[in-house]
C-alpha atoms as a PDB file:
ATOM      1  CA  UNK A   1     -28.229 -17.413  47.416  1.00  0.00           C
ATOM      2  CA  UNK A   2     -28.479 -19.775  44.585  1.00  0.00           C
ATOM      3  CA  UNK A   3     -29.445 -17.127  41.705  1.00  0.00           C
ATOM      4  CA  UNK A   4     -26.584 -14.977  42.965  1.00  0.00           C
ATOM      5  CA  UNK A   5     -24.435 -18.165  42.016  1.00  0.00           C
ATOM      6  CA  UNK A   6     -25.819 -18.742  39.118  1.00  0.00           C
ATOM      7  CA  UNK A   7     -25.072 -14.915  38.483  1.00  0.00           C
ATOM      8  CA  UNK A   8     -21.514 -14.958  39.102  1.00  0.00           C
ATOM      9  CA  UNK A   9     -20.852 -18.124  36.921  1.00  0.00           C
ATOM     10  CA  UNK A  10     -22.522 -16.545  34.325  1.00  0.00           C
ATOM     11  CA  UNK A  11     -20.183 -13.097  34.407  1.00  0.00           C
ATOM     12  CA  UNK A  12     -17.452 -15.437  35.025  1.00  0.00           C
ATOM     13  CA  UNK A  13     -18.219 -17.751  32.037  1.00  0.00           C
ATOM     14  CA  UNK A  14     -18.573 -14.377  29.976  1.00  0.00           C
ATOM     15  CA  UNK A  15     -15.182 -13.146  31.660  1.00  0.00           C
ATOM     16  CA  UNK A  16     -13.448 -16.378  30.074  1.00  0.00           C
ATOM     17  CA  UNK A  17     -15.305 -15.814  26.691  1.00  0.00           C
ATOM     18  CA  UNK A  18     -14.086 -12.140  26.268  1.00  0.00           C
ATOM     19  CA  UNK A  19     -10.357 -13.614  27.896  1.00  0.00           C
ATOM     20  CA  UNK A  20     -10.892 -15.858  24.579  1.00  0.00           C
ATOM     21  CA  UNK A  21     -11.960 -13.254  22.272  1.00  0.00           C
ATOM     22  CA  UNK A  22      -9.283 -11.025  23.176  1.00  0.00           C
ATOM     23  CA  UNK A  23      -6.431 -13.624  22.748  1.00  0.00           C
ATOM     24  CA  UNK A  24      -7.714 -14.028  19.454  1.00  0.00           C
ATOM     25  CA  UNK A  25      -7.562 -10.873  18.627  1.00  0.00           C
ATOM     26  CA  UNK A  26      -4.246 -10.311  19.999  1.00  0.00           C
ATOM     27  CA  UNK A  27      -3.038 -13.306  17.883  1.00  0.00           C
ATOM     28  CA  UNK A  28      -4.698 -12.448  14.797  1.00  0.00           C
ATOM     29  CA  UNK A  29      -3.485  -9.156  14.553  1.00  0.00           C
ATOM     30  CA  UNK A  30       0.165  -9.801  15.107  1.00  0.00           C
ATOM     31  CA  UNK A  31      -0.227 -12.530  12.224  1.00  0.00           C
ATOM     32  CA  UNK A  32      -1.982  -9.706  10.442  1.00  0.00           C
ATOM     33  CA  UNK A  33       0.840  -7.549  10.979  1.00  0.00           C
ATOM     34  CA  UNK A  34       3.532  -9.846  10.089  1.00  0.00           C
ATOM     35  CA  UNK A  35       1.646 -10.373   6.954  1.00  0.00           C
ATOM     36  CA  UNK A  36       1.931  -6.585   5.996  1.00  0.00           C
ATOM     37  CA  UNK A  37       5.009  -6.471   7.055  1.00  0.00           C
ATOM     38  CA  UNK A  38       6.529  -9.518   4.416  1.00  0.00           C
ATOM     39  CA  UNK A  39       4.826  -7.755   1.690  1.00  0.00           C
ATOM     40  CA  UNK A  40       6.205  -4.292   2.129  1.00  0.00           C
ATOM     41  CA  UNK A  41       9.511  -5.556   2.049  1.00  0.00           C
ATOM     42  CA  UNK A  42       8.822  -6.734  -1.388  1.00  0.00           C
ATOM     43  CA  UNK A  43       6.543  -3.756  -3.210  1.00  0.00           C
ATOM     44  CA  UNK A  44       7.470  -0.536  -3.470  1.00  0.00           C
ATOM     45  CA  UNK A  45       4.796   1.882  -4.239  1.00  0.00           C
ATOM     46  CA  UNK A  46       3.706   4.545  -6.698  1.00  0.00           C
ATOM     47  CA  UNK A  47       2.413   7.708  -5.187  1.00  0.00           C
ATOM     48  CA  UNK A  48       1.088  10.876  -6.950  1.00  0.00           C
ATOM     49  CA  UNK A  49      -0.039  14.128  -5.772  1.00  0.00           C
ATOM     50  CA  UNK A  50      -1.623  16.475  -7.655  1.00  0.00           C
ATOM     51  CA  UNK A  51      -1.443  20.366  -6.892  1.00  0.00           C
ATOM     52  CA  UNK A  52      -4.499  20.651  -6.019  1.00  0.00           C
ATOM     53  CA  UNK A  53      -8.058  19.152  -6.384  1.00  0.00           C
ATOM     54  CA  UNK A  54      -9.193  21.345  -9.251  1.00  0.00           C
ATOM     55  CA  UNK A  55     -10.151  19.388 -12.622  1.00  0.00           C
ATOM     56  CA  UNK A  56      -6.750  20.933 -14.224  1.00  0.00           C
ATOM     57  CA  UNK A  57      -4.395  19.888 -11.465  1.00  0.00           C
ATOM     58  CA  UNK A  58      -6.285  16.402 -11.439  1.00  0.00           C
ATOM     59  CA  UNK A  59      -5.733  16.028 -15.287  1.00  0.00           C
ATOM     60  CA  UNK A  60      -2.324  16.841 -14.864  1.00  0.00           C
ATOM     61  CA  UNK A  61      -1.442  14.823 -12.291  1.00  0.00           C
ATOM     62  CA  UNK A  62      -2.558  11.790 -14.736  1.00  0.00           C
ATOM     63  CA  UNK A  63      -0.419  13.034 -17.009  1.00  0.00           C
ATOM     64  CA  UNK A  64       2.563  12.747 -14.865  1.00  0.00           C
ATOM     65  CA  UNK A  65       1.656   9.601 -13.634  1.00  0.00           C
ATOM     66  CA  UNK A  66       1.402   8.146 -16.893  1.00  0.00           C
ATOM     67  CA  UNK A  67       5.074   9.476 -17.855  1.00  0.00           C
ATOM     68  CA  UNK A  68       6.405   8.479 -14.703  1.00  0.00           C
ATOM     69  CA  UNK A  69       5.143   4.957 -14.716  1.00  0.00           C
ATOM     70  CA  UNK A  70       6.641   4.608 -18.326  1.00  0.00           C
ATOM     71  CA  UNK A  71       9.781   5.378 -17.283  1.00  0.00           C
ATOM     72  CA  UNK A  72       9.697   3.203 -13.994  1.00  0.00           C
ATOM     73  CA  UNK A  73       8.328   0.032 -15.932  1.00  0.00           C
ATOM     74  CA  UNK A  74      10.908   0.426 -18.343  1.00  0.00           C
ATOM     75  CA  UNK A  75      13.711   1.104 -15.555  1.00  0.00           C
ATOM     76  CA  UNK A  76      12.008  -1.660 -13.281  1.00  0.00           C
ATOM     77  CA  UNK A  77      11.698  -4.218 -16.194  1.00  0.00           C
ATOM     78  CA  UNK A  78      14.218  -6.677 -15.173  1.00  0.00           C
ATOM     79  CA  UNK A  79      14.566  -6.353 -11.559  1.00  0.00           C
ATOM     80  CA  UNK A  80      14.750  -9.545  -9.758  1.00  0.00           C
ATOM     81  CA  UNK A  81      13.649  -8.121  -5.877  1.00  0.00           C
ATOM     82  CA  UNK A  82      12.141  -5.137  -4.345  1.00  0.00           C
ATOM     83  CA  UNK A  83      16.098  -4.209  -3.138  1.00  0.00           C
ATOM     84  CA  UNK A  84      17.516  -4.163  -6.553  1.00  0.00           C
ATOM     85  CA  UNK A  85      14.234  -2.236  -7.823  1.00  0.00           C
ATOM     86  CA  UNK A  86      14.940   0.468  -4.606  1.00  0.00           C
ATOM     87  CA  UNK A  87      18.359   1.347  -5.806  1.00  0.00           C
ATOM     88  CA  UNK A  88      17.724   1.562  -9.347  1.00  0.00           C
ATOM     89  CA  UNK A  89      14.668   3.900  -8.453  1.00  0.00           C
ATOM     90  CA  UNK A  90      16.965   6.183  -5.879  1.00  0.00           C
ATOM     91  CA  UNK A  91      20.111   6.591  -8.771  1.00  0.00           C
ATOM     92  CA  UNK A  92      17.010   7.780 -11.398  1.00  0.00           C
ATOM     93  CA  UNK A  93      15.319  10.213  -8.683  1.00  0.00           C
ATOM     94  CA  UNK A  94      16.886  13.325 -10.558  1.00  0.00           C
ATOM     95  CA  UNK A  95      15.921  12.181 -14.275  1.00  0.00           C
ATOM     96  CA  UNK A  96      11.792  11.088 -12.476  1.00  0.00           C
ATOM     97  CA  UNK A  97      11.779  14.661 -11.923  1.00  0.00           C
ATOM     98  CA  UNK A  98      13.275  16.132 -15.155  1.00  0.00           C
ATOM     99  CA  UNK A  99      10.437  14.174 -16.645  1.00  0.00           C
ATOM    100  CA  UNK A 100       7.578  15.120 -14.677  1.00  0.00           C
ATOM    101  CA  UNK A 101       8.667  18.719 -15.075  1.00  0.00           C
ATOM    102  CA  UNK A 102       9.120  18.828 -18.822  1.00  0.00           C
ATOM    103  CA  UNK A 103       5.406  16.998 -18.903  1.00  0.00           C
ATOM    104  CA  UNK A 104       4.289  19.849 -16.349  1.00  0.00           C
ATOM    105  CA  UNK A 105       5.985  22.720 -18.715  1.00  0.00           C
ATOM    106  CA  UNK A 106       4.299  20.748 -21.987  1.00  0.00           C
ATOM    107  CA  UNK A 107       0.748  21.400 -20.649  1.00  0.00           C
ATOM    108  CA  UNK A 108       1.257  24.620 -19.645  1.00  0.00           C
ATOM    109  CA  UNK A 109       2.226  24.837 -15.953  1.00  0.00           C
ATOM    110  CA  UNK A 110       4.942  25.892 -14.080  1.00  0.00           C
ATOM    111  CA  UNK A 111       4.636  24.247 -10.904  1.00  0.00           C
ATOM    112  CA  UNK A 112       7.648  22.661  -8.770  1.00  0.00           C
ATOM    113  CA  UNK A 113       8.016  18.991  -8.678  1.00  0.00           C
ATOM    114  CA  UNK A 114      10.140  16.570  -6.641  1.00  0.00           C
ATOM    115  CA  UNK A 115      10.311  12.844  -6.303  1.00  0.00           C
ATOM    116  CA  UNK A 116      11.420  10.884  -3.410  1.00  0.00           C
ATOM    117  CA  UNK A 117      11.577   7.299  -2.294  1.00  0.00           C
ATOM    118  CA  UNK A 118      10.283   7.447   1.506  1.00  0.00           C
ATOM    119  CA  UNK A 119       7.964   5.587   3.391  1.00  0.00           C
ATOM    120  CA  UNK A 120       4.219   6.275   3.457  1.00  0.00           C
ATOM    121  CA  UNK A 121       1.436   4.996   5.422  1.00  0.00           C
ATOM    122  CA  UNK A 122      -1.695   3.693   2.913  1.00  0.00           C
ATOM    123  CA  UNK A 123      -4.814   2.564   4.155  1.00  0.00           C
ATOM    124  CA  UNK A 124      -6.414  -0.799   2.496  1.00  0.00           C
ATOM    125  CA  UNK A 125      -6.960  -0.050  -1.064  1.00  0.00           C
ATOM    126  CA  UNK A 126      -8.670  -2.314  -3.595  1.00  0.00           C
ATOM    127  CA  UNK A 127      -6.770  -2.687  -7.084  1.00  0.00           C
ATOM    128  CA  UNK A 128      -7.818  -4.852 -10.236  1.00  0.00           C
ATOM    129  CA  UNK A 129      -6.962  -8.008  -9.865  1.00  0.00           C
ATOM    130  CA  UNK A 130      -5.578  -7.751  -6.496  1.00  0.00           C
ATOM    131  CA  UNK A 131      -5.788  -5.998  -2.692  1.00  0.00           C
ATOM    132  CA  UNK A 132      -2.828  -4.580  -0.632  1.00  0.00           C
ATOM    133  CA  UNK A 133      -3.908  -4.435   3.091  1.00  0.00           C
ATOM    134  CA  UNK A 134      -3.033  -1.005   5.254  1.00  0.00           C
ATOM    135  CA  UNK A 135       0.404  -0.094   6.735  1.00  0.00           C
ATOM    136  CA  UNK A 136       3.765   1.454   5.775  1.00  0.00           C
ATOM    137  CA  UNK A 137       5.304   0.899   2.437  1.00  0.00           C
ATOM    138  CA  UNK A 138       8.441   2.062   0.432  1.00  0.00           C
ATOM    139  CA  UNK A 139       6.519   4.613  -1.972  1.00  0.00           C
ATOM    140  CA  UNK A 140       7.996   6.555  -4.617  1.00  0.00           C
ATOM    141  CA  UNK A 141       6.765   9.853  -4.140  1.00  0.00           C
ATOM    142  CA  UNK A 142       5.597  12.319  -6.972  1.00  0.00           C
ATOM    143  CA  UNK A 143       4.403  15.813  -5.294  1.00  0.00           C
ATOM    144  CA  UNK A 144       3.636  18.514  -8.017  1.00  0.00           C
ATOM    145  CA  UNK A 145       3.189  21.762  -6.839  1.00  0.00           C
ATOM    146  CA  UNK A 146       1.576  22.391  -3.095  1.00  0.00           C
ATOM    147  CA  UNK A 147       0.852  18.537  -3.341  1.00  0.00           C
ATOM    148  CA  UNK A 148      -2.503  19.621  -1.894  1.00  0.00           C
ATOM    149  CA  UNK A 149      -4.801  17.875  -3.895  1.00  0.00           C
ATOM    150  CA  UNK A 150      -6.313  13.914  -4.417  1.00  0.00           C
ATOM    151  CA  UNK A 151      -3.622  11.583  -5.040  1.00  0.00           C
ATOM    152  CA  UNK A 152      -3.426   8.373  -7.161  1.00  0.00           C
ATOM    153  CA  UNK A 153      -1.561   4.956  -5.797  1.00  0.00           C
ATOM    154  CA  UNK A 154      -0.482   1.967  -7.159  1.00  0.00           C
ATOM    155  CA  UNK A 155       2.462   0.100  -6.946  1.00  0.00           C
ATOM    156  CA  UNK A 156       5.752   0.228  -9.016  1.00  0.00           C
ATOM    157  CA  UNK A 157       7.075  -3.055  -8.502  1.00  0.00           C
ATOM    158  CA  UNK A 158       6.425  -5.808  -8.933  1.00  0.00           C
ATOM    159  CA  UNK A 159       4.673  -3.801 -12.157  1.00  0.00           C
ATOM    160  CA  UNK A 160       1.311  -4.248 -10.501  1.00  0.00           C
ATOM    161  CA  UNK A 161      -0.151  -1.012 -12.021  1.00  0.00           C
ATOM    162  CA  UNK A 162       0.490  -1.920 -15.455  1.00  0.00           C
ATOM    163  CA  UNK A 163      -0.418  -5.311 -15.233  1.00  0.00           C
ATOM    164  CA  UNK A 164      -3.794  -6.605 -16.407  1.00  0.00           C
ATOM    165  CA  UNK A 165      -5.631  -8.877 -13.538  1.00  0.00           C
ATOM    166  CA  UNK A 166      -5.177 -12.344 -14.899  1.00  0.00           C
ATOM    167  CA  UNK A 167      -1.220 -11.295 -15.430  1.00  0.00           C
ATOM    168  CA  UNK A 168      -1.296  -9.766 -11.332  1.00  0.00           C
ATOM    169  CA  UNK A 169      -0.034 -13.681 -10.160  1.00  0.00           C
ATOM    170  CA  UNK A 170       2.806 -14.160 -12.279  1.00  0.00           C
ATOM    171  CA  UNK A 171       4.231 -10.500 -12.186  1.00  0.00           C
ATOM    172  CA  UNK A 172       4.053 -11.435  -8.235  1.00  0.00           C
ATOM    173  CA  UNK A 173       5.493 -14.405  -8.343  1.00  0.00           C
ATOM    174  CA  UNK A 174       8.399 -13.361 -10.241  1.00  0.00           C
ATOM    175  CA  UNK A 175       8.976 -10.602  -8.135  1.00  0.00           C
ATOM    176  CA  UNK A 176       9.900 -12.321  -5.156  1.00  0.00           C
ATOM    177  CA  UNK A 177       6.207 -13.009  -3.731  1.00  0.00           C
ATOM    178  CA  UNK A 178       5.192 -16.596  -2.218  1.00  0.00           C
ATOM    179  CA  UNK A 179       2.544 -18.257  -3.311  1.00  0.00           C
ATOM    180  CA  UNK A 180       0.813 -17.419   0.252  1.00  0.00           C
ATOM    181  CA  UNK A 181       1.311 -13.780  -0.393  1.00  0.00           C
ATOM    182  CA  UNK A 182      -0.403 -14.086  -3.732  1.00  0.00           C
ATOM    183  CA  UNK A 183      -2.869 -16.152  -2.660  1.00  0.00           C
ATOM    184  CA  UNK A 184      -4.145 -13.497  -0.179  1.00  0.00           C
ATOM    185  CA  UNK A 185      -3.777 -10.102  -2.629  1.00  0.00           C
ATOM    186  CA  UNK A 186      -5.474 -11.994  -5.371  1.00  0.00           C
ATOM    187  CA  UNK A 187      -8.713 -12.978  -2.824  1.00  0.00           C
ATOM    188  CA  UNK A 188      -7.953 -16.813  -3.891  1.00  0.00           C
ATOM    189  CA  UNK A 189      -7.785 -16.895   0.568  1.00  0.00           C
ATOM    190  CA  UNK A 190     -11.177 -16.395   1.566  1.00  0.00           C
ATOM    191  CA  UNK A 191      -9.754 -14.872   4.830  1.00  0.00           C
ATOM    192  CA  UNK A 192      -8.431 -11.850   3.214  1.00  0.00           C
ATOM    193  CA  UNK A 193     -10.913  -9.606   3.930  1.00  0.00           C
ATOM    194  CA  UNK A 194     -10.685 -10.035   7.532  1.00  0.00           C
ATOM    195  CA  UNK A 195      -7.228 -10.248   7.692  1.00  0.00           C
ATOM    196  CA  UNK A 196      -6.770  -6.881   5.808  1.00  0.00           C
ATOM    197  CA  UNK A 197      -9.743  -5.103   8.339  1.00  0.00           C
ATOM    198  CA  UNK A 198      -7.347  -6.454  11.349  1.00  0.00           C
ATOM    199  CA  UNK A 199      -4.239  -5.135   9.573  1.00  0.00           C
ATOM    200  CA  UNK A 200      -6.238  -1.845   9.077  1.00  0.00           C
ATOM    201  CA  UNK A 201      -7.555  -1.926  12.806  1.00  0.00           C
ATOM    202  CA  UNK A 202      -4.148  -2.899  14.401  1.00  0.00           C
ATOM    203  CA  UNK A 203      -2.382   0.224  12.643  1.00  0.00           C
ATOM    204  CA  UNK A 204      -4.979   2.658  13.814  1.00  0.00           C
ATOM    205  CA  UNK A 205      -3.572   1.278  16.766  1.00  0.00           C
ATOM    206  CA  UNK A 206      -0.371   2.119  16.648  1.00  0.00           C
ATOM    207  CA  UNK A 207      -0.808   5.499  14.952  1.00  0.00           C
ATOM    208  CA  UNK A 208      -2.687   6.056  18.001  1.00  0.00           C
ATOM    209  CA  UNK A 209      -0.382   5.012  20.526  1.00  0.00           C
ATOM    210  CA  UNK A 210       2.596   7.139  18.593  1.00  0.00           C
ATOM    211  CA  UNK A 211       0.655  10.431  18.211  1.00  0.00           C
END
């Protein structure tokens, strides 16, 4: 009689640990998630897709990428917030494209390209200098031809992408970013790493529960 006792206070004390554990979780994650969320209302990312995954397209597509982020820094240069930095990339949709194709045509191809602002799930992805965790972002959208190939990401503003790492901070900063939000894309918060797997894990999640 006794070690059945002492058996069901043991599950029971386990029962209140995994209760614990899963409040924790719970909590984490929508803190996680509220995190993402503040920082993709002030980014809007870069997005290129190549044709296809053959050493041509891929070349190409770095070609394109290099002309479009040109014109986007140059566009983006005095933008104050990630709204003002939307509309000015929507009214220059038409001339991204005009660009890309005229860099297309210059190397010899004669594939279709468009350019869209839309928004895009990315998973975690490492930069230099600085870490943007998983979820949905504003991106602006390169596709060149079938689109069917690797594609390159960065992010557009605040000017992350052409940014070197010890500038990352004050490019942030100025674009609208607290000093929290820094903090934790820079790694300066030792609990990014975590924070960004929970991020990660919570929209698994929900892509689950939509599909």
């Amino acid at each position: 009689m006794k070690t059945a006792t002492k058996v069901s206070k043991k599950l029971h004390i386990v029962e209140i640990v995994l209760l614990i554990a899963l409040a924790v979780f719970l909590t984490s994650g929508a803190l996680a998630l509220r995190t993402q969320s503040q920082l993709a209302d002030k980014v809007v990312r870069l997005h290129v897709l190549a044709n296809s995954d053959s050493e041509e397209d891929q070349a190409l597509k770095l070609r394109v990428r290099d002309k479009i982020l040109e014109r986007a820094t140059d566009l983006l240069e005095r933008s104050k917030d990630r709204g003002e930095a939307e509309g000015l990339l929507r009214g220059d949709l038409l001339e991204m494209e005009r660009i890309a194709a005229e860099e297309i045509a210059a190397a010899g191809y004669d594939y279709p390209v468009t350019a869209e602002l839309t928004d895009t799930e990315f998973p975690t992805k490492e930069y230099d200098g600085f870490t943007l965790p998983a979820g949905e972002y504003l991106a602006l959208r390169i596709v060149i031809g079938a689109g069917g190939g690797h594609n390159w990401w960065c992010v557009v503003f605040p000017p992350l992408c052409t940014s070197a790492a010890a500038d990352v901070p004050a490019s942030a900063l100025a674009a609208g970013l607290s000093e929290e939000e820094v903090g934790l894309i820079t790694e300066e918060n030792q609990g990014y790493a975590l924070k960004f797997k929970t991020v990660e894990l919570w929209e698994k999640l929900r892509q689950n529960w939509k599909d």
